[in-house]
N, C-alpha and C. Protein backbone atom coordinates (compact mmCIF):
# COMPACT_ATOMS: atom_id res chain seq x y z
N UNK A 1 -32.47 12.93 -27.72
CA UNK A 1 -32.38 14.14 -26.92
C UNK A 1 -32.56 15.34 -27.84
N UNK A 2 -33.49 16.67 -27.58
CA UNK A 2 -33.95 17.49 -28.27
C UNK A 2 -32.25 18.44 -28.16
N UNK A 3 -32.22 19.24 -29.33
CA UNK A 3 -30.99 19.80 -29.73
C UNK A 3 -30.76 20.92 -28.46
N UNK A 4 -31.87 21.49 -27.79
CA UNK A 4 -31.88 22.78 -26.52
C UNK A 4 -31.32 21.86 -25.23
N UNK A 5 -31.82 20.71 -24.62
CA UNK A 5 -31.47 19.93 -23.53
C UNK A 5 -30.38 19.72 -23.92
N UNK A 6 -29.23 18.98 -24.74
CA UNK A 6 -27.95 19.16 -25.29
C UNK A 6 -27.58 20.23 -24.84
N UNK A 7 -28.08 21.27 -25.90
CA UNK A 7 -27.17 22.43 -25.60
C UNK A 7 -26.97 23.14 -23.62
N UNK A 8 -28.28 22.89 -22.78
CA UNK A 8 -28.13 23.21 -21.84
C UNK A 8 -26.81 22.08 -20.70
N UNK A 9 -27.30 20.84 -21.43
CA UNK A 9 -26.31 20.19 -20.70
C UNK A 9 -24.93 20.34 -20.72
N UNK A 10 -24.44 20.87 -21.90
CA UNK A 10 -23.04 21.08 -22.52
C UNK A 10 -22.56 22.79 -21.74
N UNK A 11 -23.66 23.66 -21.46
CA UNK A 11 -23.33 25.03 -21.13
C UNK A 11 -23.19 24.71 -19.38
N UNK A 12 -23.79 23.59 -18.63
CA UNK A 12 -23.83 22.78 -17.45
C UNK A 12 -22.50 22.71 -16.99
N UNK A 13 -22.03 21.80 -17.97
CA UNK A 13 -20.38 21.31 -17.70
C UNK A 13 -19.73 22.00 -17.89
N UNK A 14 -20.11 23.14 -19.02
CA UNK A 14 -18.69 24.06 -19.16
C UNK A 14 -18.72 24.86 -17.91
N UNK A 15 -19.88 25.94 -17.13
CA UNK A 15 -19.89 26.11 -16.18
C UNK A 15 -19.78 25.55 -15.06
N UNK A 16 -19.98 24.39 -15.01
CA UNK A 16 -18.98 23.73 -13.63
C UNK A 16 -17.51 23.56 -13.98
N UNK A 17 -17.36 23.50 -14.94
CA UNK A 17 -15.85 23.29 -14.95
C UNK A 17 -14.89 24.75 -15.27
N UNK A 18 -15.59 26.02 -15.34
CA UNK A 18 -15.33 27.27 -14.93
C UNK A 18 -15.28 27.52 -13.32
N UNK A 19 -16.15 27.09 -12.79
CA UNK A 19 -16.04 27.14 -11.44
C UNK A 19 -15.50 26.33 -10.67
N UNK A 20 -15.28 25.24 -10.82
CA UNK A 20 -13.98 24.28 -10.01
C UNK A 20 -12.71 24.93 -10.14
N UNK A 21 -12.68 25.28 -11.54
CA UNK A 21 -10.82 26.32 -11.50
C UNK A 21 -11.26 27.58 -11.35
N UNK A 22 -12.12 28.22 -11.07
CA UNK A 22 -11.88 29.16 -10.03
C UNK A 22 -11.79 29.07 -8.70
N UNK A 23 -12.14 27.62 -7.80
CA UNK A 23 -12.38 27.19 -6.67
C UNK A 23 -11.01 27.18 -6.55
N UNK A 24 -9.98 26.50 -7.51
CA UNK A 24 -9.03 26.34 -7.42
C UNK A 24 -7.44 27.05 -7.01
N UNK A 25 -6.95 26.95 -5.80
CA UNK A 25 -5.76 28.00 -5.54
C UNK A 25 -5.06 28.17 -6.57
N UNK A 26 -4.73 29.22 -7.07
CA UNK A 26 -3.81 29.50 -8.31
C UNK A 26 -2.51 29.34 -7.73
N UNK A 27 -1.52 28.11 -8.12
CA UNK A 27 -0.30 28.11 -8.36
C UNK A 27 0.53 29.25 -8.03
N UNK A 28 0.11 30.25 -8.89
CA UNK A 28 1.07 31.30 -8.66
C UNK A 28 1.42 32.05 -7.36
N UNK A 29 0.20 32.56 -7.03
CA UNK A 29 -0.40 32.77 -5.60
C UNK A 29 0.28 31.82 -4.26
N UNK A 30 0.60 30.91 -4.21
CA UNK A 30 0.99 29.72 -3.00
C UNK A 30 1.81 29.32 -3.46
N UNK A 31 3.39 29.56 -2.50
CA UNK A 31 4.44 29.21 -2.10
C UNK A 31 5.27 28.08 -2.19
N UNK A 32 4.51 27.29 -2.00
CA UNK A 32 4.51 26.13 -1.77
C UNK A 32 4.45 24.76 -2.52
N UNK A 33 4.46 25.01 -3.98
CA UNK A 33 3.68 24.40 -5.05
C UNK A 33 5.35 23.36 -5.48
N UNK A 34 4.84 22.49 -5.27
CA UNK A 34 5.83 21.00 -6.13
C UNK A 34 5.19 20.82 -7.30
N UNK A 35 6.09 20.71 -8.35
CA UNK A 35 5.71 20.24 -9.40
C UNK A 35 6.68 19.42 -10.19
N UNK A 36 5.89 18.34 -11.23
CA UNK A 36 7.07 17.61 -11.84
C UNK A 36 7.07 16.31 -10.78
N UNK A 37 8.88 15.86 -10.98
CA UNK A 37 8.82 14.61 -10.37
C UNK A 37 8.68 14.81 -8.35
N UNK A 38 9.09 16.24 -8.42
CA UNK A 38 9.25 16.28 -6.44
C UNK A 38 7.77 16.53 -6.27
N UNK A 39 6.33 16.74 -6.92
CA UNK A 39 5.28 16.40 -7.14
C UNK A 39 4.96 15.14 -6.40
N UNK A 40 5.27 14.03 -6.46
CA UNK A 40 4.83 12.70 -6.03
C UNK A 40 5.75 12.66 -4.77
N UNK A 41 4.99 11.81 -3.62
CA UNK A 41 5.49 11.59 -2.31
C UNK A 41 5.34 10.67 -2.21
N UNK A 42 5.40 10.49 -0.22
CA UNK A 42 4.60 9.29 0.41
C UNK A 42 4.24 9.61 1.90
N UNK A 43 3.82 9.53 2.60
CA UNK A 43 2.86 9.63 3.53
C UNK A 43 4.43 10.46 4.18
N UNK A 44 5.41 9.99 4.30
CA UNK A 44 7.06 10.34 4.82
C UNK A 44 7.30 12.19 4.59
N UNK A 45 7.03 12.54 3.53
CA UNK A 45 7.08 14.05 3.08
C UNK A 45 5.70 14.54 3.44
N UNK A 46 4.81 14.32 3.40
CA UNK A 46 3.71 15.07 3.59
C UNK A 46 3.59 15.86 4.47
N UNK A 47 3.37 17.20 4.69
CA UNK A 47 3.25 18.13 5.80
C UNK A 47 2.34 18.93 4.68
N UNK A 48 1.56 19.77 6.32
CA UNK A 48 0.48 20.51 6.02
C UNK A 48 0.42 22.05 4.70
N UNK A 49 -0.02 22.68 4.14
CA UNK A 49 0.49 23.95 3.28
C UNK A 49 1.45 23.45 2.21
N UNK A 50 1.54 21.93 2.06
CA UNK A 50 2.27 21.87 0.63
C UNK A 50 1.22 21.32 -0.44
N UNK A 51 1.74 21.92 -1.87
CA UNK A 51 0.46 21.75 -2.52
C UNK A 51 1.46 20.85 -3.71
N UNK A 52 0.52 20.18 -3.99
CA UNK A 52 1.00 19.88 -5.55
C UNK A 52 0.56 19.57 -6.54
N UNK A 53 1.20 20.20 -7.77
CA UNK A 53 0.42 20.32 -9.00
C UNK A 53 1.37 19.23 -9.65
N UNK A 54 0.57 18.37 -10.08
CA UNK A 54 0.62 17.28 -11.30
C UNK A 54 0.34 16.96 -12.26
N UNK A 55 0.55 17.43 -14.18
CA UNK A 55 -0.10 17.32 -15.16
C UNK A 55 0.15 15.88 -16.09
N UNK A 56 -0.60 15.94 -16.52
CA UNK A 56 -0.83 15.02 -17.51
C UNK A 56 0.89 13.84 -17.96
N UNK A 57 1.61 15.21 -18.47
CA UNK A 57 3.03 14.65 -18.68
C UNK A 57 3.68 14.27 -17.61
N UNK A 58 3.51 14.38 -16.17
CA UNK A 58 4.57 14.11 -15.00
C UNK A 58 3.85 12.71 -15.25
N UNK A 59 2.84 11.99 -15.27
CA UNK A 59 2.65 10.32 -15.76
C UNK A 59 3.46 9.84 -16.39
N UNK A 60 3.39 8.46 -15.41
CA UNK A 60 3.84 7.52 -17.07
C UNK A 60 2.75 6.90 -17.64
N UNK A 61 3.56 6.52 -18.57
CA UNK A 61 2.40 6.00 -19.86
C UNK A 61 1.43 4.73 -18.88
N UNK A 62 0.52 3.91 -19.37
CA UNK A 62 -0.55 3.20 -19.13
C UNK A 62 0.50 1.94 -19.02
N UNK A 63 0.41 1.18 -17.45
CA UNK A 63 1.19 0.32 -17.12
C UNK A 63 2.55 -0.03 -17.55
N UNK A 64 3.13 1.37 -17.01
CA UNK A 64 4.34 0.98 -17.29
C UNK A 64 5.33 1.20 -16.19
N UNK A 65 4.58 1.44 -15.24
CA UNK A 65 5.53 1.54 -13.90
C UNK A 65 4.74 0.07 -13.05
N UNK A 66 5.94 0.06 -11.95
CA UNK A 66 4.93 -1.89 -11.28
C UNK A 66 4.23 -1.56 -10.16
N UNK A 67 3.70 0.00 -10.03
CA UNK A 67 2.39 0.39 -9.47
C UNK A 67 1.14 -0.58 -10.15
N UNK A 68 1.06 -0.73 -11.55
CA UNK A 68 0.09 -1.38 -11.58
C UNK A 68 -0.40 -2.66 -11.54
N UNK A 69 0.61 -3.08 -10.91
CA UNK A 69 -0.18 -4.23 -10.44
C UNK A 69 0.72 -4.22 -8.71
N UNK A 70 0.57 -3.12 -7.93
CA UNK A 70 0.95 -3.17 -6.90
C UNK A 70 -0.45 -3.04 -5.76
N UNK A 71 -0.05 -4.56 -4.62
CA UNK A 71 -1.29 -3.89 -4.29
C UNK A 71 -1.14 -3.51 -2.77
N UNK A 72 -2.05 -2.82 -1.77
CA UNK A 72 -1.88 -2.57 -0.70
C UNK A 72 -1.64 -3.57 0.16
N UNK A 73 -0.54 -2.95 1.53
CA UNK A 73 0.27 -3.97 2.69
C UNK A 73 0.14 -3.16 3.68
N UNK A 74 -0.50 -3.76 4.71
CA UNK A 74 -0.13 -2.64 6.12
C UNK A 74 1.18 -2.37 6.59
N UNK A 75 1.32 -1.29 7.04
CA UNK A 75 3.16 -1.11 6.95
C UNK A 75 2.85 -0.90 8.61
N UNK A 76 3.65 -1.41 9.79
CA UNK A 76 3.96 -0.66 10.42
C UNK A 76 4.41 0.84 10.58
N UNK A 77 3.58 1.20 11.83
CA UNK A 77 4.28 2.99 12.09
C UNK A 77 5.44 3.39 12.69
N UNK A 78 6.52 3.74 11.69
CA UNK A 78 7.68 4.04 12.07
C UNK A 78 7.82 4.36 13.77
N UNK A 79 8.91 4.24 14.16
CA UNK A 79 9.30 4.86 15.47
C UNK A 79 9.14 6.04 15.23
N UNK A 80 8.73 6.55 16.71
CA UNK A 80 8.07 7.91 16.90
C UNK A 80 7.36 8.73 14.97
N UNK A 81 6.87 7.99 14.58
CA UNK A 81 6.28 8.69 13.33
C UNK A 81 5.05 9.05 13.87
N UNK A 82 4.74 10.35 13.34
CA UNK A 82 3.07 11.11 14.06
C UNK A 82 3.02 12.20 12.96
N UNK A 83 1.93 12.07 12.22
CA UNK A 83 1.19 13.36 11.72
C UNK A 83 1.70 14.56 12.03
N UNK A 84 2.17 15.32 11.03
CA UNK A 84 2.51 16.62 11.00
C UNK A 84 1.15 17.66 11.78
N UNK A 85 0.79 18.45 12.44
CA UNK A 85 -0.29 19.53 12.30
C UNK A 85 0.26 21.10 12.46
N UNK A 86 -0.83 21.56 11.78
CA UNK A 86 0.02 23.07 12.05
C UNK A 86 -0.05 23.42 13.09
N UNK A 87 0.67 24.81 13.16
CA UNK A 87 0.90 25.52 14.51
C UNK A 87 -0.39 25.39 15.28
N UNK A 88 -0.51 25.40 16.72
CA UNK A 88 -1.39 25.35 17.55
C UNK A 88 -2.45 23.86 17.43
N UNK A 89 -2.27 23.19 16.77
CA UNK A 89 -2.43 22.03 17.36
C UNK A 89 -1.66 20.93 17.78
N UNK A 90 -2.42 19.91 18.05
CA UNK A 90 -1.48 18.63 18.39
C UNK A 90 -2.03 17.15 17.93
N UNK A 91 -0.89 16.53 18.01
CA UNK A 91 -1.40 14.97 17.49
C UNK A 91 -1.30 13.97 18.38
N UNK A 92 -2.33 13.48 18.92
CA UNK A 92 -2.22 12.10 19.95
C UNK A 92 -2.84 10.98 19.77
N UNK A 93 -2.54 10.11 20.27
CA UNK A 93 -2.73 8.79 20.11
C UNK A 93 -4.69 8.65 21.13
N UNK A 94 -5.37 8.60 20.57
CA UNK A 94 -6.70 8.34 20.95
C UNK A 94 -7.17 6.72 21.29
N UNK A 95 -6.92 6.10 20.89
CA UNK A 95 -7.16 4.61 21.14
C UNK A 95 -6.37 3.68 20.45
N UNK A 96 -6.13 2.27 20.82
CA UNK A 96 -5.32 1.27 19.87
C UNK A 96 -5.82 0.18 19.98
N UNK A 97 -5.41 -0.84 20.06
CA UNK A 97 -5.53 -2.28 20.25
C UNK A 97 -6.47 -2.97 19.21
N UNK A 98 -6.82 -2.25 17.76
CA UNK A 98 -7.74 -2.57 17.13
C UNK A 98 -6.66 -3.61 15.93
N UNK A 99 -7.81 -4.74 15.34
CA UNK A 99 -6.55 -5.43 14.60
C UNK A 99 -7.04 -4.86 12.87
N UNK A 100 -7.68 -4.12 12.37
CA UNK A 100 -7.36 -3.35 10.88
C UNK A 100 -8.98 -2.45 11.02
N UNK A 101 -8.22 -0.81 11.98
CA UNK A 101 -9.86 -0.58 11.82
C UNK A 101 -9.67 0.69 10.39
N UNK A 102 -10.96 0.21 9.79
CA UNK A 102 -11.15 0.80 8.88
C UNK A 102 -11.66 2.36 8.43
N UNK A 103 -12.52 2.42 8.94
CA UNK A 103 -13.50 3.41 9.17
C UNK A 103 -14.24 4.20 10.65
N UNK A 104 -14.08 5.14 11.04
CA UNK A 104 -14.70 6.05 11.74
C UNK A 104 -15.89 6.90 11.57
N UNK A 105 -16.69 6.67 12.34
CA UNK A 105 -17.87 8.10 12.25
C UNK A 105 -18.65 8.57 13.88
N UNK A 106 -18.40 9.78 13.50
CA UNK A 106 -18.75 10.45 15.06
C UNK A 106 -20.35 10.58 15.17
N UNK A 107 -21.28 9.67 16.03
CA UNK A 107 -22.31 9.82 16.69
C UNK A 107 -22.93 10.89 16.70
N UNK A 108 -23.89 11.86 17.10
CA UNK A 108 -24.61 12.84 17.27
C UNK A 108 -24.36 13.43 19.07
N UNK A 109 -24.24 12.03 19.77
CA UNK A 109 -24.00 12.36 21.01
C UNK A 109 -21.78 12.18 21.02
N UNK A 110 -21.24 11.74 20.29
CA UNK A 110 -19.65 12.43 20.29
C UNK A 110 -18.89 10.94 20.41
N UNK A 111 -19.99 9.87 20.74
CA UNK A 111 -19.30 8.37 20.52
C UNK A 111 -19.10 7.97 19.10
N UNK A 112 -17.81 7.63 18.82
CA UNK A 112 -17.16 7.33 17.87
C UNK A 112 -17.48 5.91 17.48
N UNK A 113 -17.99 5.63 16.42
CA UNK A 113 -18.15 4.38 15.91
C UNK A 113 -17.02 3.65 14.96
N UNK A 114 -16.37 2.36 14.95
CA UNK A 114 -15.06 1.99 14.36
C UNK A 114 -15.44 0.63 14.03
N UNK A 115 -15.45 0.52 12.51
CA UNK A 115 -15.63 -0.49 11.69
C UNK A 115 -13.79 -1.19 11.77
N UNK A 116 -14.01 -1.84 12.46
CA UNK A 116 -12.31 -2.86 12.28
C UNK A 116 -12.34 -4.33 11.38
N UNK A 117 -12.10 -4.00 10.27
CA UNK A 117 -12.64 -4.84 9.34
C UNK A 117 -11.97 -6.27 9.47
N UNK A 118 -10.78 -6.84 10.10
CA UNK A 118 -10.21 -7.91 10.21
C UNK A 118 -10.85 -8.66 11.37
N UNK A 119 -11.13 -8.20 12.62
CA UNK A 119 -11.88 -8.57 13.57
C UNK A 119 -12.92 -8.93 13.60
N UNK A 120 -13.83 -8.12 12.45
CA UNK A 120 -15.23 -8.51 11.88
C UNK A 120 -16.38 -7.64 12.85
N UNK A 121 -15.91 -6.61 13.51
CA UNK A 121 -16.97 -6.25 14.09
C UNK A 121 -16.87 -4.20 14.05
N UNK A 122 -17.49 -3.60 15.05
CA UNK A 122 -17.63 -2.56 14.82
C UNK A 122 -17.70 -2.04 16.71
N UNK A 123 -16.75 -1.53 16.92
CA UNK A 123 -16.68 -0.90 18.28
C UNK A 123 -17.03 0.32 18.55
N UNK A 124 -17.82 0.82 19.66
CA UNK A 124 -17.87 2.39 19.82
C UNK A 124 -17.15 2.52 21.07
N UNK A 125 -16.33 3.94 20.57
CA UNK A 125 -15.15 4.36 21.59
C UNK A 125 -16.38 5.53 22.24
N UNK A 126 -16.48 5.34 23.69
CA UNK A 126 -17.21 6.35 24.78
C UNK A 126 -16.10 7.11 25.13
N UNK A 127 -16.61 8.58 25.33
CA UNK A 127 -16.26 9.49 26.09
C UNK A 127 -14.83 9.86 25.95
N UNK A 128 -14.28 10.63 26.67
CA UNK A 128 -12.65 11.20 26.51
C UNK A 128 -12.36 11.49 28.01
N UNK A 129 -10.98 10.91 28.33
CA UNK A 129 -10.57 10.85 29.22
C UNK A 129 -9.35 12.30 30.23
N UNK A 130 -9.10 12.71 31.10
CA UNK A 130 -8.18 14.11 31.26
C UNK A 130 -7.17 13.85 30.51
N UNK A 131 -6.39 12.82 29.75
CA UNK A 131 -5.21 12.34 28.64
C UNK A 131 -5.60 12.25 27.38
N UNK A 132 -6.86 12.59 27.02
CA UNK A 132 -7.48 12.64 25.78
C UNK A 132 -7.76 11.52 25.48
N UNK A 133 -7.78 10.29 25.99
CA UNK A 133 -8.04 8.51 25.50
C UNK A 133 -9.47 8.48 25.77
N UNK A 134 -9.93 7.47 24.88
CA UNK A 134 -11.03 7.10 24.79
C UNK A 134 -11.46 6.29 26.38
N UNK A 135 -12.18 6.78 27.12
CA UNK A 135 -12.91 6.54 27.96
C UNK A 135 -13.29 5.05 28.64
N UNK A 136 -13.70 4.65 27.60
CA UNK A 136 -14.34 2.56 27.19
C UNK A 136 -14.59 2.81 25.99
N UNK A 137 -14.10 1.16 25.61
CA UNK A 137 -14.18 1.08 24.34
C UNK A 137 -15.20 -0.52 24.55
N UNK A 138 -16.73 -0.47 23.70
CA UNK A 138 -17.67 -1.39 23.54
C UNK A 138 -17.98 -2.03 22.35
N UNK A 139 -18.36 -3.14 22.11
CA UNK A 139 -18.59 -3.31 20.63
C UNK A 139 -19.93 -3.66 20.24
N UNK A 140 -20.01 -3.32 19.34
CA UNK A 140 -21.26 -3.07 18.58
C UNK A 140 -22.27 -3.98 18.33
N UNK A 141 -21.26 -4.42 17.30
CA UNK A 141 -21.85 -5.66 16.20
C UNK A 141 -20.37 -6.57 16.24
N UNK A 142 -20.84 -7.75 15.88
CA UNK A 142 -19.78 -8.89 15.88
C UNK A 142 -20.30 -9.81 14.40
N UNK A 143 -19.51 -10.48 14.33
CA UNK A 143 -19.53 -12.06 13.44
C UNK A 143 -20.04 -11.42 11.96
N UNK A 144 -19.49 -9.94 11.54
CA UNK A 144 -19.01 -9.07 10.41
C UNK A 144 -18.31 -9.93 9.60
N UNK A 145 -18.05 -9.86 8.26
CA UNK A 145 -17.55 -10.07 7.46
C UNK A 145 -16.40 -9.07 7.23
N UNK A 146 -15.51 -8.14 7.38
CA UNK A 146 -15.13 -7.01 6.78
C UNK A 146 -15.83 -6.04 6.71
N UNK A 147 -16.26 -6.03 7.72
CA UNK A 147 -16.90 -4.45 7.45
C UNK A 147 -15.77 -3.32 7.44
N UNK A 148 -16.69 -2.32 6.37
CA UNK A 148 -15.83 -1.30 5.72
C UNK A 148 -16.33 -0.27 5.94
N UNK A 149 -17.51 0.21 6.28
CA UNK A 149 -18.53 1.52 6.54
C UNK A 149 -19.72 1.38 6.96
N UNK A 150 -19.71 3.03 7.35
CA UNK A 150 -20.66 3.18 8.82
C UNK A 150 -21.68 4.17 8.39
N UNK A 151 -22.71 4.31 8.86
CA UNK A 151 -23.68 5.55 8.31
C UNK A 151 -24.71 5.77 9.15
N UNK A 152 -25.17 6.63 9.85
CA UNK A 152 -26.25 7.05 10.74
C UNK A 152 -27.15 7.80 9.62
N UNK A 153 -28.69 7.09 10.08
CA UNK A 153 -30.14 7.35 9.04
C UNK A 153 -31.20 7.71 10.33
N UNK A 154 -31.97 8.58 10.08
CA UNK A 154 -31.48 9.53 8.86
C UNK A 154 -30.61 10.90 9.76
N UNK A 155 -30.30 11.09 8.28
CA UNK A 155 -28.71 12.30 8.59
C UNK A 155 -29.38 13.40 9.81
N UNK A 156 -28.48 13.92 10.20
CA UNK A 156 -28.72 15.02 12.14
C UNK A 156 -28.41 14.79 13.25
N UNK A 157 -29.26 15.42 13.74
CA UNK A 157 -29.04 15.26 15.61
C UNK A 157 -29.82 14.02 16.04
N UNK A 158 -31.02 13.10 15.18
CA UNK A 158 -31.65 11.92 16.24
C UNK A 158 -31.28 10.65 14.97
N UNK A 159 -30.59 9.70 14.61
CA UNK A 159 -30.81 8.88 13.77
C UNK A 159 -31.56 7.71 14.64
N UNK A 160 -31.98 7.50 13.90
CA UNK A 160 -32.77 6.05 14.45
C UNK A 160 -32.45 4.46 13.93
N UNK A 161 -31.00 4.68 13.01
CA UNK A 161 -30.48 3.74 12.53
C UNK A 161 -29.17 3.64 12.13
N UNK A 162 -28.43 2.47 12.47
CA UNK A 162 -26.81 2.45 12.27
C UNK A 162 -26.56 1.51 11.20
N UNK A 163 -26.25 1.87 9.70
CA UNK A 163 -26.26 1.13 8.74
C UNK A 163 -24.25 0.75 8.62
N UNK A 164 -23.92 -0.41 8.57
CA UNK A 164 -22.48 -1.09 8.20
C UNK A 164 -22.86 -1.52 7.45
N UNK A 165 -21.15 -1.33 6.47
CA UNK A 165 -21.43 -1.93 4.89
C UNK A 165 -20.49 -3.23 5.21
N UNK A 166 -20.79 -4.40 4.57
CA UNK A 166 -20.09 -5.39 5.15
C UNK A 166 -20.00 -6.47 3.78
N UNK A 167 -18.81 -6.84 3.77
CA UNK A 167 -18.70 -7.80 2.74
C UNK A 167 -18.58 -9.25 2.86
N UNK A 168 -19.23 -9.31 2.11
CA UNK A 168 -20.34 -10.91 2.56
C UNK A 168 -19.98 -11.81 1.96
N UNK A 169 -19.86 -13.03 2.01
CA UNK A 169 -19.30 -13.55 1.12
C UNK A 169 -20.02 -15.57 0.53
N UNK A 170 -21.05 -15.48 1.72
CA UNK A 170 -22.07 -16.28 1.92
C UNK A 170 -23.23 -15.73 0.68
């Protein structure tokens, strides 16, 4: 690599990384800022306008907590537990009966596509009902492996193709 392409690549990163912390809400500025150990949560504390700053030292060292080798469990949803939202909105229950859906992506025409990766297939939820529920719920694709993601090609208002990422194992 010639010594000028270096140097431009190096003046690259420093300027993006000038501009991400300026993107960045300054601490000082917002109210709201946890830091340290009340820094770390769980889905239980989370509400909207809290921020938190976490450095380097609020870690522990490299496997030394039994996070690392902890791995994900579906937890049931507490009684009456529902998403915090701020003022003037609301949180409702849109559809259920799915057995691990993974992934969502909204159509061009407003049908919701749902990769439910344990079932092996991919359902689209039609329309919205005067209770806000999904309308009918149809399925897609079947005899999936885990599918995990969804993608309309090419990107806009007309795709002409519904790409699932699916893990295969054949």
């Amino acid at each position: 690599m010639r010594h000028g392409a270096a140097l431009r690549i190096v003046v690259l990163i420093a300027c993006g990384g000038w501009l991400a912390l300026r993107a960045a809400p300054d601490a000082a500025k917002i109210a709201n800022v946890l830091t340290g150990s009340a820094a770390f949560s769980s889905y239980e504390t989370e509400k909207p306008g809290v921020f938190r700053k976490i450095t380097v030292a609020d870690l522990p060292a490299p496997y030394a907590s039994p996070s690392a080798n902890n791995s994900s469990r579906i937890a049931a949803r507490p009684a009456n537990g529902w998403p915090q939202a701020l003022a003037g909105f609301q949180v409702q229950l849109y559809a259920s009966g799915f057995e691990e859906p993974r992934e969502m992506r909204t159509a061009p025409n407003g049908d919701v596509f749902l990769a439910d990766s344990s079932a092996g297939a991919v359902k689209v939820l039609h329309g919205l009902t005067q209770d806000g529920k999904a309308e009918s719920v149809t399925t897609f694709a079947t005899r999936l492996h885990e599918p995990f993601g969804i993608a309309f090609y090419p990107p806009g208002a007309d795709p002409q193709y519904v790409y699932v990422a699916n893990s295969a194992r054949w």
